[in-house]
N, C-alpha and C. Protein backbone atom coordinates (compact mmCIF):
# COMPACT_ATOMS: atom_id res chain seq x y z
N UNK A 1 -130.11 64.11 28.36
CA UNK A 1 -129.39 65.35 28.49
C UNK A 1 -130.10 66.48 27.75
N UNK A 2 -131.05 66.37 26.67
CA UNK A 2 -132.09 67.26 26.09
C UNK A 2 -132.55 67.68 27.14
N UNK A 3 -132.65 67.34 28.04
CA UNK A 3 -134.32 67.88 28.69
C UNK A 3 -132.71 68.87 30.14
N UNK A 4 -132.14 69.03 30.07
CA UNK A 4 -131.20 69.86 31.01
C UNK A 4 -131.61 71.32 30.65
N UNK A 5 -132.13 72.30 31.76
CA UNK A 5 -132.45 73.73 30.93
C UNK A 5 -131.55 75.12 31.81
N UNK A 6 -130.95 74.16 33.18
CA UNK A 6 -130.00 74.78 33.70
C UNK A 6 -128.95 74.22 34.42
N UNK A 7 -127.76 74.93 35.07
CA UNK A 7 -127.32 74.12 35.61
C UNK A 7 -126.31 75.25 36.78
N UNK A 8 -126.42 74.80 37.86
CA UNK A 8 -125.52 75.60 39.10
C UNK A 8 -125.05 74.80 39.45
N UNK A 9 -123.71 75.69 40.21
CA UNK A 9 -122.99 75.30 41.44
C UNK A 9 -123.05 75.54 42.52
N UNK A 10 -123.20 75.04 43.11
CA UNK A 10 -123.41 74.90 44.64
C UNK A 10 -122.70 74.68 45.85
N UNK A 11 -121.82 75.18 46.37
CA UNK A 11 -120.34 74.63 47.20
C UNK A 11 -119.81 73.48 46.87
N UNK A 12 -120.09 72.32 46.60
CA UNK A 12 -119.24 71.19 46.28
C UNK A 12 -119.83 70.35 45.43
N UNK A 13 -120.78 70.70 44.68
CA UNK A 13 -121.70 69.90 43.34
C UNK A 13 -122.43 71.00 42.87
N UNK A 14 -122.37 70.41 41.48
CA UNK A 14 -123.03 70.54 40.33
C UNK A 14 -124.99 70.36 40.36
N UNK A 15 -125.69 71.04 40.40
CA UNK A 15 -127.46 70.86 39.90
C UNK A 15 -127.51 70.77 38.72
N UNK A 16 -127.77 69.84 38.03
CA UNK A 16 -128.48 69.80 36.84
C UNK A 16 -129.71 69.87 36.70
N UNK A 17 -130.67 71.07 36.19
CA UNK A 17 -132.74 71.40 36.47
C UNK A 17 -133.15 70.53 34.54
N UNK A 18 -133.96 70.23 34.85
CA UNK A 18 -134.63 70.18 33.89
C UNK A 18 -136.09 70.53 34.20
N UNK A 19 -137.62 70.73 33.41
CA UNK A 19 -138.21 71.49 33.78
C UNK A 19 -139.05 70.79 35.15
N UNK A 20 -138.69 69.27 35.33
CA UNK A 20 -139.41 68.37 36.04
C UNK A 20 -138.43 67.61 37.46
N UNK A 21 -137.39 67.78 37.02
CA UNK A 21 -136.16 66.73 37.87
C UNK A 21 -135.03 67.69 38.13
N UNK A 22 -133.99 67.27 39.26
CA UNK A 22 -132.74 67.92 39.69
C UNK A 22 -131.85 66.59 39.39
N UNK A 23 -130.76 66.53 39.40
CA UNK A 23 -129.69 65.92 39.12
C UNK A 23 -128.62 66.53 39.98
N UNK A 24 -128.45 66.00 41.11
CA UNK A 24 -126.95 66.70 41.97
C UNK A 24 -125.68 65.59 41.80
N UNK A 25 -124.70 66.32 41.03
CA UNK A 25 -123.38 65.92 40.79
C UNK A 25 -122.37 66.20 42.18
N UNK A 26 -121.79 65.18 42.88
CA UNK A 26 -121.29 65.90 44.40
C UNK A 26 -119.90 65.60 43.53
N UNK A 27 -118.93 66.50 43.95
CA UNK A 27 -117.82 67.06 42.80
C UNK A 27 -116.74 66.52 44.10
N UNK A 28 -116.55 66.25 45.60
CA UNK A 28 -115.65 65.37 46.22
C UNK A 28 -115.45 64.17 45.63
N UNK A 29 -116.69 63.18 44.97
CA UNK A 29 -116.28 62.01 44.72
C UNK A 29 -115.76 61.70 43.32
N UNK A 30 -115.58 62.96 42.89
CA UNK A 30 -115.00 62.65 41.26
C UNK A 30 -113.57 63.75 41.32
N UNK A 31 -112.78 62.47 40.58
CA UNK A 31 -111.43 63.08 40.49
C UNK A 31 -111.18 63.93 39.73
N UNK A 32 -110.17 65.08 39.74
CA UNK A 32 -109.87 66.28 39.25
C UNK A 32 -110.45 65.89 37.39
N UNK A 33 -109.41 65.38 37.16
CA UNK A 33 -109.19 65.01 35.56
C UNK A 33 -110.78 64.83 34.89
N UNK A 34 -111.26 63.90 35.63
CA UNK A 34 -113.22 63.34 34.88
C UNK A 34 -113.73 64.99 35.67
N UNK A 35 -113.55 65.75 36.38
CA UNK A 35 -114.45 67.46 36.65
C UNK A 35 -113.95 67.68 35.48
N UNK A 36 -112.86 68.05 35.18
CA UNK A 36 -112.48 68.78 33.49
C UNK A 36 -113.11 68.12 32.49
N UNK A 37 -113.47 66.47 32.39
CA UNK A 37 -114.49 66.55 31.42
C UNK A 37 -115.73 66.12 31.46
N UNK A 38 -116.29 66.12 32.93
CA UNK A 38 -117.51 66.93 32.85
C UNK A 38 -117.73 67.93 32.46
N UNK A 39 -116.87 68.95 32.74
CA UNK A 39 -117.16 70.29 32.51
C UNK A 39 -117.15 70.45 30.81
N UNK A 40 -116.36 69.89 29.96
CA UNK A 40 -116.00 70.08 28.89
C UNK A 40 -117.33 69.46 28.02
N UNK A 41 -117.85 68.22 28.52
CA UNK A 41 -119.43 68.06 28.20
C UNK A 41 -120.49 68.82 28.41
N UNK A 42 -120.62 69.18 29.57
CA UNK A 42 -121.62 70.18 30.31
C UNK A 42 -121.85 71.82 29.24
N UNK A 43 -120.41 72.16 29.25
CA UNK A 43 -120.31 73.48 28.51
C UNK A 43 -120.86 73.21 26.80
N UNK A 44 -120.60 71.94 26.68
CA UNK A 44 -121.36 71.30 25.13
C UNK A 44 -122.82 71.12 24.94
N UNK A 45 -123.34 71.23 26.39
CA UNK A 45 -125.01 71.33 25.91
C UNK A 45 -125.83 72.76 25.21
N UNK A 46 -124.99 73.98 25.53
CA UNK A 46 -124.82 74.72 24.64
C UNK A 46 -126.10 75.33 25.10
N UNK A 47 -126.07 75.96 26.79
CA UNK A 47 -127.11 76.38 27.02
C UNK A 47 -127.29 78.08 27.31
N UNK A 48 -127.82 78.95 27.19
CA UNK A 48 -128.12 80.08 27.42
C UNK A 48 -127.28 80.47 28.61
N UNK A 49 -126.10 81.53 28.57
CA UNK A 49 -125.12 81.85 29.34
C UNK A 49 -125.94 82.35 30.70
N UNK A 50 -127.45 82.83 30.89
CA UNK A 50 -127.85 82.91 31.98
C UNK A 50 -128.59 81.70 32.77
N UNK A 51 -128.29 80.50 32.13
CA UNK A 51 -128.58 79.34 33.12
C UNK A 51 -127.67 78.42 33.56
N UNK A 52 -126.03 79.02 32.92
CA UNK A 52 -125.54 77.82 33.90
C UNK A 52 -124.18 79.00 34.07
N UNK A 53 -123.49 78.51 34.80
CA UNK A 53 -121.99 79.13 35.32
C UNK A 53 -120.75 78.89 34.73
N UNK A 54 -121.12 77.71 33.68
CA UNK A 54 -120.02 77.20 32.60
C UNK A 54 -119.93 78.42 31.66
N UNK A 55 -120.22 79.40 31.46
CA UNK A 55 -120.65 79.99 29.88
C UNK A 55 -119.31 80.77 29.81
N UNK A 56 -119.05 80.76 28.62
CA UNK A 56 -117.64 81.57 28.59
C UNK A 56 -117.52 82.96 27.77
């Protein structure tokens, strides 16, 4: 999870970039409750509000 340097949304999943690999999260097959804490992890990598859509 170090190596994550952005992250979008995309109509129905999540991209996770790192500077070498993508990571697509498809957000139909995960139930409401585990999206809230993905999201609640995701927003914990604590990345620069212009690379992901979590930033608050």
């Amino acid at each position: 999870m170090d190596e994550i340097v952005e992250i979008e949304k995309v109509n129905d999943k999540y991209i996770l970039k790192s500077d070498t690999k993508k990571l697509k999260i498809k957000l139909n097959f995960i139930e409401k409750e585990s999206i809230n804490q993905l999201n609640e992890f995701l927003k914990d990598l604590d990345l620069p509000s212009e690379n992901t859509f979590l930033a608050s």
